[in-house]
Protein backbone atom coordinates (compact mmCIF):
# COMPACT_ATOMS: atom_id res chain seq x y z
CA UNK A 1 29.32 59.16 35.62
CA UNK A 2 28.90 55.84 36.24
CA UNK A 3 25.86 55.51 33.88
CA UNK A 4 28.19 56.31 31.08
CA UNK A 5 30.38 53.89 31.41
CA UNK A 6 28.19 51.30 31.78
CA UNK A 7 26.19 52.72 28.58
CA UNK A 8 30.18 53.15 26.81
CA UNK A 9 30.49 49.50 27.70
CA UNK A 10 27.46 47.94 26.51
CA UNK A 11 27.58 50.25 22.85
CA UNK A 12 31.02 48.65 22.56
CA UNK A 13 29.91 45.23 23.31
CA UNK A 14 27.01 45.66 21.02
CA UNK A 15 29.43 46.89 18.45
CA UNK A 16 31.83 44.11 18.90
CA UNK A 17 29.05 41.73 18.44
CA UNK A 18 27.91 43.10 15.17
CA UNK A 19 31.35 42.76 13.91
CA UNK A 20 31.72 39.39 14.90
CA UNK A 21 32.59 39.77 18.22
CA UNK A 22 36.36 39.22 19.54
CA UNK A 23 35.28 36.03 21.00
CA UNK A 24 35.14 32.68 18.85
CA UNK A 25 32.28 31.10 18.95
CA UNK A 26 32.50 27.10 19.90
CA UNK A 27 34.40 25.82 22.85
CA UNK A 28 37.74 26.49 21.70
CA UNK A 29 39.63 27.17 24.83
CA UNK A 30 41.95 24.88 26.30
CA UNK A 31 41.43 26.36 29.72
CA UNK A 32 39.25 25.54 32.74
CA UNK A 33 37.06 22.42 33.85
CA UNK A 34 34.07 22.87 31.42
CA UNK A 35 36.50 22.59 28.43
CA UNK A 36 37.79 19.15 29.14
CA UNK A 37 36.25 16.04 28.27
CA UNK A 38 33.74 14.39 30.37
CA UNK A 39 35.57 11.50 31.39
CA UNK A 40 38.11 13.77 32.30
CA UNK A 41 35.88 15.64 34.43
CA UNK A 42 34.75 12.44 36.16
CA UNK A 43 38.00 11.31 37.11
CA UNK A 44 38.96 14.65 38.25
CA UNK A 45 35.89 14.99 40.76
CA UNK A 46 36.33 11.35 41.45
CA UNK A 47 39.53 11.82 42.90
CA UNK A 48 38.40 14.87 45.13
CA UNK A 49 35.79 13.07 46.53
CA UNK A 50 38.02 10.07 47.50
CA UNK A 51 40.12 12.51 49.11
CA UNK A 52 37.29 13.58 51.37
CA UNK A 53 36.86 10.68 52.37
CA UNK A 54 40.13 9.77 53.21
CA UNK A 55 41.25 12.61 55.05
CA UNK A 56 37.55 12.08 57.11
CA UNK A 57 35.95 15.68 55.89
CA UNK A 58 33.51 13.40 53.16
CA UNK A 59 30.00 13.52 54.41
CA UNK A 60 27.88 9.65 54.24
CA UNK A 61 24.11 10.18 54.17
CA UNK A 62 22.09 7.99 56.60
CA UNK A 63 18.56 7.13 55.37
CA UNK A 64 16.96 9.85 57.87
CA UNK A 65 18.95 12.37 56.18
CA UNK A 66 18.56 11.70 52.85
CA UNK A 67 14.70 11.27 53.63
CA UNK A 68 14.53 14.65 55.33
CA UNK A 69 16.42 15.53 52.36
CA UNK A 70 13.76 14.64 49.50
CA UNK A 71 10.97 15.74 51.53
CA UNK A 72 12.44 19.52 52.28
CA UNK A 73 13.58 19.17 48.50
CA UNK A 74 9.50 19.24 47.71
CA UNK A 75 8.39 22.35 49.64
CA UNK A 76 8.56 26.25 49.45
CA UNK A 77 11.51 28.12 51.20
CA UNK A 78 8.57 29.99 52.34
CA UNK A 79 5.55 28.92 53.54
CA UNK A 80 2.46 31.18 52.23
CA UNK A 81 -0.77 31.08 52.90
CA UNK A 82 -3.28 29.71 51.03
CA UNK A 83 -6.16 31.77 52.18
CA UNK A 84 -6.38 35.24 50.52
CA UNK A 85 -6.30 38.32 53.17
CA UNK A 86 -9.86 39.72 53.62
């Protein structure tokens, strides 16, 4: 059952797009983060981050940890071996 809604949904969706879809293409919504301007958006996060810092939750990085940082930043979350099994 749940195979056929999921196939009902996706032949309406496909539908919808043919048609023109219901949604406008364009950022045209006046809602949400991504749709304001980027200054905007800087002050916003700006202001949260001064905030952290204020109330003593922000986070400074020492040297050490933003070396440590960079150098886990260039590895593998896994470590695999480079010799192939025999």
């Amino acid at each position: 059952m749940a195979t056929n809604q999921l196939t009902q949904r996706a032949t309406s969706a496909a539908s919808a797009a043919k048609a023109g879809g219901s949604r406008p293409q364009g950022n045209t919504s006046k809602r949400g983060f991504a749709s304001m301007d980027p200054e905007q958006q800087r002050r916003i996060a700006s202001e949260g981050g001064k905030a952290s810092h204020a109330s003593g939750r922000g986070h400074e990085w020492t040297s050490q940890e933003a070396r440590e940082a960079g150098r886990k930043g260039g590895q593998s979350s896994t470590r695999r071996s480079t010799t192939k099994p025999a």
